[in-house]
N, C-alpha and C. Protein backbone atom coordinates (compact mmCIF):
# COMPACT_ATOMS: atom_id res chain seq x y z
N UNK A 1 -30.28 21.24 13.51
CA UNK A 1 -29.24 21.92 12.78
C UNK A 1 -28.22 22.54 13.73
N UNK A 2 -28.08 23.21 15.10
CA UNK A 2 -27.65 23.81 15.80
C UNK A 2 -26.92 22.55 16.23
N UNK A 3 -27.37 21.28 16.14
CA UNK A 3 -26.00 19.99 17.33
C UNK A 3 -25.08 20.32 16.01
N UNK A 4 -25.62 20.00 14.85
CA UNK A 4 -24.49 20.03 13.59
C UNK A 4 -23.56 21.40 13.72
N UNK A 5 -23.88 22.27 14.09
CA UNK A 5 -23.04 23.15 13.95
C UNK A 5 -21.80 23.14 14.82
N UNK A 6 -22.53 22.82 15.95
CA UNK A 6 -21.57 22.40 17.09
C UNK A 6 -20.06 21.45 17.30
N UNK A 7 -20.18 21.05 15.96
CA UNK A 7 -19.10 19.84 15.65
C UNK A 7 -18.10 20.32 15.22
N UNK A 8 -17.22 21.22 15.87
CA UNK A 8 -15.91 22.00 15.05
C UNK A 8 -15.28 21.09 14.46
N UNK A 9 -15.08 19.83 14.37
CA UNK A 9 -13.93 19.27 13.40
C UNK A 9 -14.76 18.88 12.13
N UNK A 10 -15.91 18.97 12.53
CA UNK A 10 -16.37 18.19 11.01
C UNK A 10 -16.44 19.96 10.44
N UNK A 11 -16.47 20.93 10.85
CA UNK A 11 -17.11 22.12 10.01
C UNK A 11 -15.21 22.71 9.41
N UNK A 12 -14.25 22.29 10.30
CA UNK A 12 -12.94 22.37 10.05
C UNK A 12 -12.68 21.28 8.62
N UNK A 13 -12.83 20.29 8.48
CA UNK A 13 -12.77 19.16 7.76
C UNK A 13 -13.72 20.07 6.81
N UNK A 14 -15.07 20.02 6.33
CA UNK A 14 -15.35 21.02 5.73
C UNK A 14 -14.50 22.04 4.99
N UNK A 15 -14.56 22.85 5.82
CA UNK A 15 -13.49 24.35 4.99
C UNK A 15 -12.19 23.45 4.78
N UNK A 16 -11.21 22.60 4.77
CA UNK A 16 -10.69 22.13 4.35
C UNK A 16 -10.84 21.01 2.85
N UNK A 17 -12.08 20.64 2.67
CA UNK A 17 -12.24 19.89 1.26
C UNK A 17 -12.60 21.02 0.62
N UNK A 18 -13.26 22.29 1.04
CA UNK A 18 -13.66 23.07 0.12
C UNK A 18 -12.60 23.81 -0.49
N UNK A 19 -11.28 24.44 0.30
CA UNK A 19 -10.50 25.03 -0.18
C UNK A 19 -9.66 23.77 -0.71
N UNK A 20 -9.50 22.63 -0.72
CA UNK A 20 -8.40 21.77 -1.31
C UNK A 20 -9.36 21.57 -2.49
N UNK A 21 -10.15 21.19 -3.20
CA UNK A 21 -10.89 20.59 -4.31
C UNK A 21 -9.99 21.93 -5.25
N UNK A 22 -10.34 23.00 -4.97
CA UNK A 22 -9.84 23.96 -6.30
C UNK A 22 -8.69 23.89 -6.32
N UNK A 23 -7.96 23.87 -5.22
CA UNK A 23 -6.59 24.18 -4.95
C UNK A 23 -5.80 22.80 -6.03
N UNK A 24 -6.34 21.56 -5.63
CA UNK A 24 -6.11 20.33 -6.42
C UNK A 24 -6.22 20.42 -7.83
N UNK A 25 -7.77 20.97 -8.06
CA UNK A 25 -7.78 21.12 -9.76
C UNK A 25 -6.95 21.78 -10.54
N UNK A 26 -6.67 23.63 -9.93
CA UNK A 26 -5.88 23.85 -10.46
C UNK A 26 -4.50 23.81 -10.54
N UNK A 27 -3.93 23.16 -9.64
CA UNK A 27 -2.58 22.61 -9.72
C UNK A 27 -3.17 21.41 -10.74
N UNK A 28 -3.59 20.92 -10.88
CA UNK A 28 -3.44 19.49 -11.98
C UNK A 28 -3.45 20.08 -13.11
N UNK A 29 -4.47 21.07 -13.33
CA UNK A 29 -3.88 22.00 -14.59
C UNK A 29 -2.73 22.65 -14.89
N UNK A 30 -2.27 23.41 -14.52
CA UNK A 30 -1.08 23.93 -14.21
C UNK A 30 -0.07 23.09 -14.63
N UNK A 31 -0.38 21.58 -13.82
CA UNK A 31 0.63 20.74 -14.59
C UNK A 31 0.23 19.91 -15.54
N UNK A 32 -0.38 20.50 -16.23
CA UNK A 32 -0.85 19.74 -17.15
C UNK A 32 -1.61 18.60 -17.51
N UNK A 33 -1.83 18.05 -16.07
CA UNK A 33 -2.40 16.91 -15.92
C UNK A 33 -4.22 16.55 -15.48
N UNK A 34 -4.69 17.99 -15.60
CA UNK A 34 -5.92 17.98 -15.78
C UNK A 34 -7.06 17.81 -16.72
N UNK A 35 -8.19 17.72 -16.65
CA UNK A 35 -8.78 17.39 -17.49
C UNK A 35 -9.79 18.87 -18.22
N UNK A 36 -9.61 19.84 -17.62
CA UNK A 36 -10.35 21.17 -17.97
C UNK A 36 -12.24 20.93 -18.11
N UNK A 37 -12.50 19.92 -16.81
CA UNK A 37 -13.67 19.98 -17.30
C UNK A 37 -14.61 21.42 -17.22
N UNK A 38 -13.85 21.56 -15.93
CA UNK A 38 -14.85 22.96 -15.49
C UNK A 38 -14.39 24.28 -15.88
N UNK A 39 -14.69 25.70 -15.60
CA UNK A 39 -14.59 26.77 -15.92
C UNK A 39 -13.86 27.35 -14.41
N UNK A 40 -13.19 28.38 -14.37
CA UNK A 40 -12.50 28.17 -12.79
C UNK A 40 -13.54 28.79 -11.84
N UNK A 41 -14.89 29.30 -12.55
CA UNK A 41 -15.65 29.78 -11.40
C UNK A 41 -16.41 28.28 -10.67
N UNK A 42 -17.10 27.75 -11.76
CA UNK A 42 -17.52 26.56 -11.80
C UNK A 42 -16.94 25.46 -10.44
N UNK A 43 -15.37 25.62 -10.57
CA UNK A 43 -14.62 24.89 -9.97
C UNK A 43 -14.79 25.39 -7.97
N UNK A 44 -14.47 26.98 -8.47
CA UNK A 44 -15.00 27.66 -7.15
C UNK A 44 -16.09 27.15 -6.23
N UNK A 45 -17.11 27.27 -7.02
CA UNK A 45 -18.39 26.73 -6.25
C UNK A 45 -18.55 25.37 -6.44
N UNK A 46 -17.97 24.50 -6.84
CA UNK A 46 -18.38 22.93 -6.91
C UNK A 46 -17.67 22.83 -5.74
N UNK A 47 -16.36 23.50 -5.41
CA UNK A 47 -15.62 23.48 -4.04
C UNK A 47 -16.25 23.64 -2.89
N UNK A 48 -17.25 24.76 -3.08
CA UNK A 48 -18.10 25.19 -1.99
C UNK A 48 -19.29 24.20 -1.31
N UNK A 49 -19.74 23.66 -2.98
CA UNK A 49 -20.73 22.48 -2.57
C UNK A 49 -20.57 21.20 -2.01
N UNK A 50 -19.40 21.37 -2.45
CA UNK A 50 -18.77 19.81 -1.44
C UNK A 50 -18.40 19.72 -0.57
N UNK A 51 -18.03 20.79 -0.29
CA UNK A 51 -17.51 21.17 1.40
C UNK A 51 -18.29 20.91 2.46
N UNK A 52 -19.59 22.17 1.89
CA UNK A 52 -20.81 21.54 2.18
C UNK A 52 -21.48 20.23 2.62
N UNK A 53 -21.45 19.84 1.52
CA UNK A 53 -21.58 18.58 1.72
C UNK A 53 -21.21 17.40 2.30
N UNK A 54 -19.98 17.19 2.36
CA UNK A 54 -19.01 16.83 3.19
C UNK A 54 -18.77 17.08 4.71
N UNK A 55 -19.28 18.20 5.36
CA UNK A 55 -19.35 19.05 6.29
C UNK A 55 -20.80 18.43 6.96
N UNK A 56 -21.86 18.22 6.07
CA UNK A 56 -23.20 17.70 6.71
C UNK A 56 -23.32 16.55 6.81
N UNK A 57 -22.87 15.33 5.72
CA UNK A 57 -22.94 13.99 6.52
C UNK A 57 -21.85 13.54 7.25
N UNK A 58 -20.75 13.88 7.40
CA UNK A 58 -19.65 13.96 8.33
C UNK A 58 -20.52 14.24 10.19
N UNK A 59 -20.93 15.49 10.13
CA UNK A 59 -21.49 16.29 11.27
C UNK A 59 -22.58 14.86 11.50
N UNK A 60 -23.90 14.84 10.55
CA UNK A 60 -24.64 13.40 10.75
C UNK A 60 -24.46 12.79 11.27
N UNK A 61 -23.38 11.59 10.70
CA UNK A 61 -22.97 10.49 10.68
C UNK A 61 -22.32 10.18 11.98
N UNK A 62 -21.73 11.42 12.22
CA UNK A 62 -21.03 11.41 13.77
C UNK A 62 -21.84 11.39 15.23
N UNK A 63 -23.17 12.05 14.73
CA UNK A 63 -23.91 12.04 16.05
C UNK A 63 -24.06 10.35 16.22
N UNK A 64 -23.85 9.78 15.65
CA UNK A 64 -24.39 8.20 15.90
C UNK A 64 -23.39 7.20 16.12
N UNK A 65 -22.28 7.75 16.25
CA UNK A 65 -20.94 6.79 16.17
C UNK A 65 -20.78 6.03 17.49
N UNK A 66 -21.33 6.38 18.39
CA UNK A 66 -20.88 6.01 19.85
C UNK A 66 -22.26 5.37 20.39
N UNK A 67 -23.43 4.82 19.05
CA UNK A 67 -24.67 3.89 19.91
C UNK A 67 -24.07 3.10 19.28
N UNK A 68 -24.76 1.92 19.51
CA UNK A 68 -24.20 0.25 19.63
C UNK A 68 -25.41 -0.11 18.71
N UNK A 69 -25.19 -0.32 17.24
CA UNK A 69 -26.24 -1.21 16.95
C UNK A 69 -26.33 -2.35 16.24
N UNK A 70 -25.37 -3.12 17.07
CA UNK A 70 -25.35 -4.88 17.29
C UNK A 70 -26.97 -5.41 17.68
N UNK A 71 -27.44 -6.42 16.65
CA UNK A 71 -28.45 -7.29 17.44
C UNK A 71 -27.71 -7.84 18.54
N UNK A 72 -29.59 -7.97 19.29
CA UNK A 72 -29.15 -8.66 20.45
C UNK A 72 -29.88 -10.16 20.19
């Protein structure tokens, strides 16, 4: 857990989907063009969870980008 933390762009990338997901929804509302599924707290923390989320297989996925795994 501590290499994952270590990855400032993926934990930057992170706090960036988390604050854009609400920021997105409620501008689509606003203009009318949303769908009101959620409640705006709802929206809050689904933001949080994806960030999250987003933030951990990002961090993952990255420790492995630079082995080679071509058969030989």
């Amino acid at each position: 857990m501590k290499k994952l933390l270590r990855d400032r762009q993926s934990i930057k990338l992170g706090v960036f989907v988390a604050v854009a997901f609400p920021l997105i929804y409620f501008g689509m509302s606003f203009l009318g063009w949303g769908n009101d599924l959620f409640n705006w707290w709802q929206t809050l923390l689904f933001g949080l969870v994806q960030g999250a989320v987003f933030w951990f297989f990002t961090s993952s996925f990255r420790q492995f980008r630079d082995e080679d795994v071509t058969p030989r």
